[in-house]
Protein backbone atom coordinates (compact mmCIF):
# COMPACT_ATOMS: atom_id res chain seq x y z
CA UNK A 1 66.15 130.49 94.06
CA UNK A 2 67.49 132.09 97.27
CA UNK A 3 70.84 133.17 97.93
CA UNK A 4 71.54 130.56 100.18
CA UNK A 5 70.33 127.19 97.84
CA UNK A 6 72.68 129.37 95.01
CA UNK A 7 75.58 128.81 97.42
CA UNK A 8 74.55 125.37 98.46
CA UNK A 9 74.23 124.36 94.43
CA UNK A 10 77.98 126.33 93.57
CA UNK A 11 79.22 123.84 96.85
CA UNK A 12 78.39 121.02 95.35
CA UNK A 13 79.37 122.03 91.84
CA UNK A 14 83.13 122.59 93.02
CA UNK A 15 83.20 119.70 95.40
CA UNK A 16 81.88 117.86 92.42
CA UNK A 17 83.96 119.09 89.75
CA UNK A 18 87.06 120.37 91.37
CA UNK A 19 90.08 119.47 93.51
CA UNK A 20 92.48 121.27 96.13
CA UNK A 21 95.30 123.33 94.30
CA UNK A 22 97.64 121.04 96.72
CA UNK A 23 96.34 117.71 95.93
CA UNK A 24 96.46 118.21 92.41
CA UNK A 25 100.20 119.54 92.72
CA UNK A 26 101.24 116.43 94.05
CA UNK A 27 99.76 114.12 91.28
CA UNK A 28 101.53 116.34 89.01
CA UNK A 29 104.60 116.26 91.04
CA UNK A 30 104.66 112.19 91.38
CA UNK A 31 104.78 112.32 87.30
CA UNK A 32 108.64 112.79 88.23
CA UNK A 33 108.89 109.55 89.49
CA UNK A 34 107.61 108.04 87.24
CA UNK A 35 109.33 106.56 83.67
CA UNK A 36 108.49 108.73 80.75
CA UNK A 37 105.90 106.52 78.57
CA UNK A 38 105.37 103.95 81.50
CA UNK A 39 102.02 103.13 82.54
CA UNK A 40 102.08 104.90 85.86
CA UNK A 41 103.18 108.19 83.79
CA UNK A 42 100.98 107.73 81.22
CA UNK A 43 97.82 107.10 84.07
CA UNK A 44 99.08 110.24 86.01
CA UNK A 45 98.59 111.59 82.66
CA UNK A 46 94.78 110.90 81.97
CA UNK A 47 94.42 111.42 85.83
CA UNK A 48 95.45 114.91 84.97
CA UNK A 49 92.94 115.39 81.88
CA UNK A 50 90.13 114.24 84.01
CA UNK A 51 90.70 116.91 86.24
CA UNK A 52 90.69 119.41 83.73
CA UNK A 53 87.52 118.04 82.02
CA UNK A 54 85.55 117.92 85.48
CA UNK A 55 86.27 121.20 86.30
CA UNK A 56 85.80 122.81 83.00
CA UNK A 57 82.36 120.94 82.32
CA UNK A 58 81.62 120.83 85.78
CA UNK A 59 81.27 116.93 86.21
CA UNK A 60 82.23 115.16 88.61
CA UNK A 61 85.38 113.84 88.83
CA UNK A 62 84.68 110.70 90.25
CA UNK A 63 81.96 108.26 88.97
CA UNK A 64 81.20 107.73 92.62
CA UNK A 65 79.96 111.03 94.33
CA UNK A 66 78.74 108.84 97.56
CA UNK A 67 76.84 110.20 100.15
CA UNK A 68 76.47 113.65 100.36
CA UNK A 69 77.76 115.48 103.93
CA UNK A 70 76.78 118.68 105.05
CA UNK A 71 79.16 119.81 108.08
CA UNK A 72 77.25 123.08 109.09
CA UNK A 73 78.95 125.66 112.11
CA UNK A 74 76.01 127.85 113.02
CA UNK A 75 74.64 130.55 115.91
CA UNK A 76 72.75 128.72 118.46
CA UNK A 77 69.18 130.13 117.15
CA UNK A 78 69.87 129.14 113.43
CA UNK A 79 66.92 127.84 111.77
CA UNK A 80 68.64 123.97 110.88
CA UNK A 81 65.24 122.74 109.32
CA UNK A 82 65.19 125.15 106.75
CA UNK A 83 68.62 124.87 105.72
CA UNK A 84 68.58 120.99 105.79
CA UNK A 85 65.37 121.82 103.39
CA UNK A 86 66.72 124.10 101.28
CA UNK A 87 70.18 121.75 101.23
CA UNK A 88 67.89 118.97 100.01
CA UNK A 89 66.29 121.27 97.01
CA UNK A 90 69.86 122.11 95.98
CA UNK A 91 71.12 118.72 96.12
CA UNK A 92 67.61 117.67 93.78
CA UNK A 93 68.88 120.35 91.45
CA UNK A 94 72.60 119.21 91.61
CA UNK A 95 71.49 116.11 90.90
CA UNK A 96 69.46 116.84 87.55
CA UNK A 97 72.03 119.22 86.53
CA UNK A 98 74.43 116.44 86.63
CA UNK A 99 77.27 117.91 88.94
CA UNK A 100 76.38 115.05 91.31
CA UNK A 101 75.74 111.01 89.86
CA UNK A 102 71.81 109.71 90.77
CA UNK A 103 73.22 106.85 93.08
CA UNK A 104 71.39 106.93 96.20
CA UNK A 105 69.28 103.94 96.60
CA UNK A 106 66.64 103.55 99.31
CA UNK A 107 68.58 101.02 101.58
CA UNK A 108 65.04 99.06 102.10
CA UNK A 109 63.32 98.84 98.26
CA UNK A 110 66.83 99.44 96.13
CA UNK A 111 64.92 102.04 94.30
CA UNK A 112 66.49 104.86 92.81
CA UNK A 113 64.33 108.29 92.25
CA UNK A 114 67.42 110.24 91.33
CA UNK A 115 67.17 113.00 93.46
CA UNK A 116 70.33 111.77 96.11
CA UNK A 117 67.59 112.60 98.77
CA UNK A 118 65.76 110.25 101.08
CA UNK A 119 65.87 109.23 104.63
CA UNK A 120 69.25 110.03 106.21
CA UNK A 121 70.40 111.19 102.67
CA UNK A 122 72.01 113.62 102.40
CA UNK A 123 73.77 113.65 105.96
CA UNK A 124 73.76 116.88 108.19
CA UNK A 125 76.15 117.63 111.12
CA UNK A 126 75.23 120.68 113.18
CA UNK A 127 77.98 122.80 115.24
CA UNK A 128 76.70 125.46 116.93
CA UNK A 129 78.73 128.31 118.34
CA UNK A 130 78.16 132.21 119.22
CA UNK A 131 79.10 133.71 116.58
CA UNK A 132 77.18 134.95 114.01
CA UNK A 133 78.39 133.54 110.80
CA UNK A 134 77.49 130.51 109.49
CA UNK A 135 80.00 128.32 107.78
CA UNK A 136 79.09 124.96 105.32
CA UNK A 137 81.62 122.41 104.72
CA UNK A 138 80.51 119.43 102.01
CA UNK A 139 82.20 116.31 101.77
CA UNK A 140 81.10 113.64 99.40
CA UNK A 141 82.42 110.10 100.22
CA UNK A 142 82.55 107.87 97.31
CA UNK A 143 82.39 103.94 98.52
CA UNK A 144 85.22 103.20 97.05
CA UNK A 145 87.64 104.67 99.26
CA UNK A 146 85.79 103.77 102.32
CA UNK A 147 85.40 99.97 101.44
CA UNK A 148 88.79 99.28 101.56
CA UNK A 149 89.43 101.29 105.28
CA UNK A 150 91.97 99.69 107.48
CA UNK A 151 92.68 99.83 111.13
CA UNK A 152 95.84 98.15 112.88
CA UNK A 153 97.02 97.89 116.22
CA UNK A 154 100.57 98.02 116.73
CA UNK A 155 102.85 95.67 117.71
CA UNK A 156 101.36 93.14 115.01
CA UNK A 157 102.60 89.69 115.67
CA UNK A 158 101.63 88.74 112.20
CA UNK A 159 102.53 91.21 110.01
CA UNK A 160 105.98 91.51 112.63
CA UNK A 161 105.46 94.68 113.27
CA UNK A 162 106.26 97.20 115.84
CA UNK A 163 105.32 100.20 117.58
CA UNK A 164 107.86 102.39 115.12
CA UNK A 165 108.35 103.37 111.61
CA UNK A 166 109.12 100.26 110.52
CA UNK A 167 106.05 98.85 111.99
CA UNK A 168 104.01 101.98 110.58
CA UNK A 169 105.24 100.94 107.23
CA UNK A 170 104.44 97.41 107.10
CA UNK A 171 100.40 98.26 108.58
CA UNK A 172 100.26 100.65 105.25
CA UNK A 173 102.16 98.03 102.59
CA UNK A 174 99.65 95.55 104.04
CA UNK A 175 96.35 97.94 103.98
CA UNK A 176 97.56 98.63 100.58
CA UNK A 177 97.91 94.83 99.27
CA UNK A 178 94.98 93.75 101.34
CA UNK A 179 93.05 96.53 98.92
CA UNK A 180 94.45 96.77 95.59
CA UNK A 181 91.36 95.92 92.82
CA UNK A 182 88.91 96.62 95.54
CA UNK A 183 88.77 100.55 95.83
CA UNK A 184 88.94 102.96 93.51
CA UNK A 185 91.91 104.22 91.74
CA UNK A 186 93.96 106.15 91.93
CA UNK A 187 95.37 104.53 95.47
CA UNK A 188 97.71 107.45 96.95
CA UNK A 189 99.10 106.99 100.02
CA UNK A 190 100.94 110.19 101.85
């Protein structure tokens, strides 16, 4: 395995498996707020053991893993086929080694080779620049939190809102009603 599909494969592990230091501070920190023994505490809870177990077995966190995006800044002469290639062999690999779920389907037959790789799949966005160094970013994007997107435009005569705070507030109580039971949990606005 070369250096660069071990890198690729420890990517997708910890994008899998593990969350920002910051993010998972503040789902700790909103257990304040919370009622000791209330449902929200006690879901913050198991929200926090899931964390733990992901990163210590290296799972994923999320049953969703979604489609798989490579953001890739690289020297104008970088060789982008054979990194998409050897991003595709290291995504097979996650795949079988479980840090990502087999859920890509091929849009046209349904079928499911569980691999994650097929036309368009994973994603690859090239940045080129002048610098030597090359830099990988991965983002996987569950469907849950993008089915349940929302986009207003402010003033809102029928949510009676404006172009200020207030206004801002009612778009996101209103995204958030408008979605709750359609994405996935947790929902955490900030």
């Amino acid at each position: 395995m070369s250096e660069l599909q071990n890198s690729l494969l420890e990517l997708i592990r910890r994008t899998s498996a593990e969350i920002p230091d910051d993010v998972h501070g503040a789902i700790l920190a909103s257990l304040e707020n919370e009622k000791r023994g209330s449902l929200a505490a006690n879901a913050i809870k198991i929200i926090d053991q899931n964390i733990a177990l992901a990163k210590n077995k290296s799972q994923p966190i999320c049953q969703d893993t979604g489609s798989i995006l490579f953001y890739v800044d690289c020297p104008v002469d970088y060789d982008q086929i054979t990194f998409a290639e050897t991003a595709r062999e290291a995504v097979t690999l996650a795949t079988k080694k479980g840090f990502l779920r087999q859920n890509s389907v091929d849009s046209l037959t349904g079928k499911n080779d569980g691999t994650n790789v097929g036309p368009g799949a994973p994603s690859f966005h090239f940045h080129q620049h002048r610098s030597p160094e090359v830099s990988v970013r991965l983002v996987l994007k569950g469907g849950g939190c993008e089915n349940v997107g929302a986009q207003y435009s402010l003033p809102d005569d029928g949510l009676k809102a404006n172009r200020d705070l207030d206004g801002c507030r009612k778009a996101i109580l209103d995204a958030v009603l408008q979605a709750q039971g359609k994405g996935c949990g947790p929902g955490i606005l900030g």
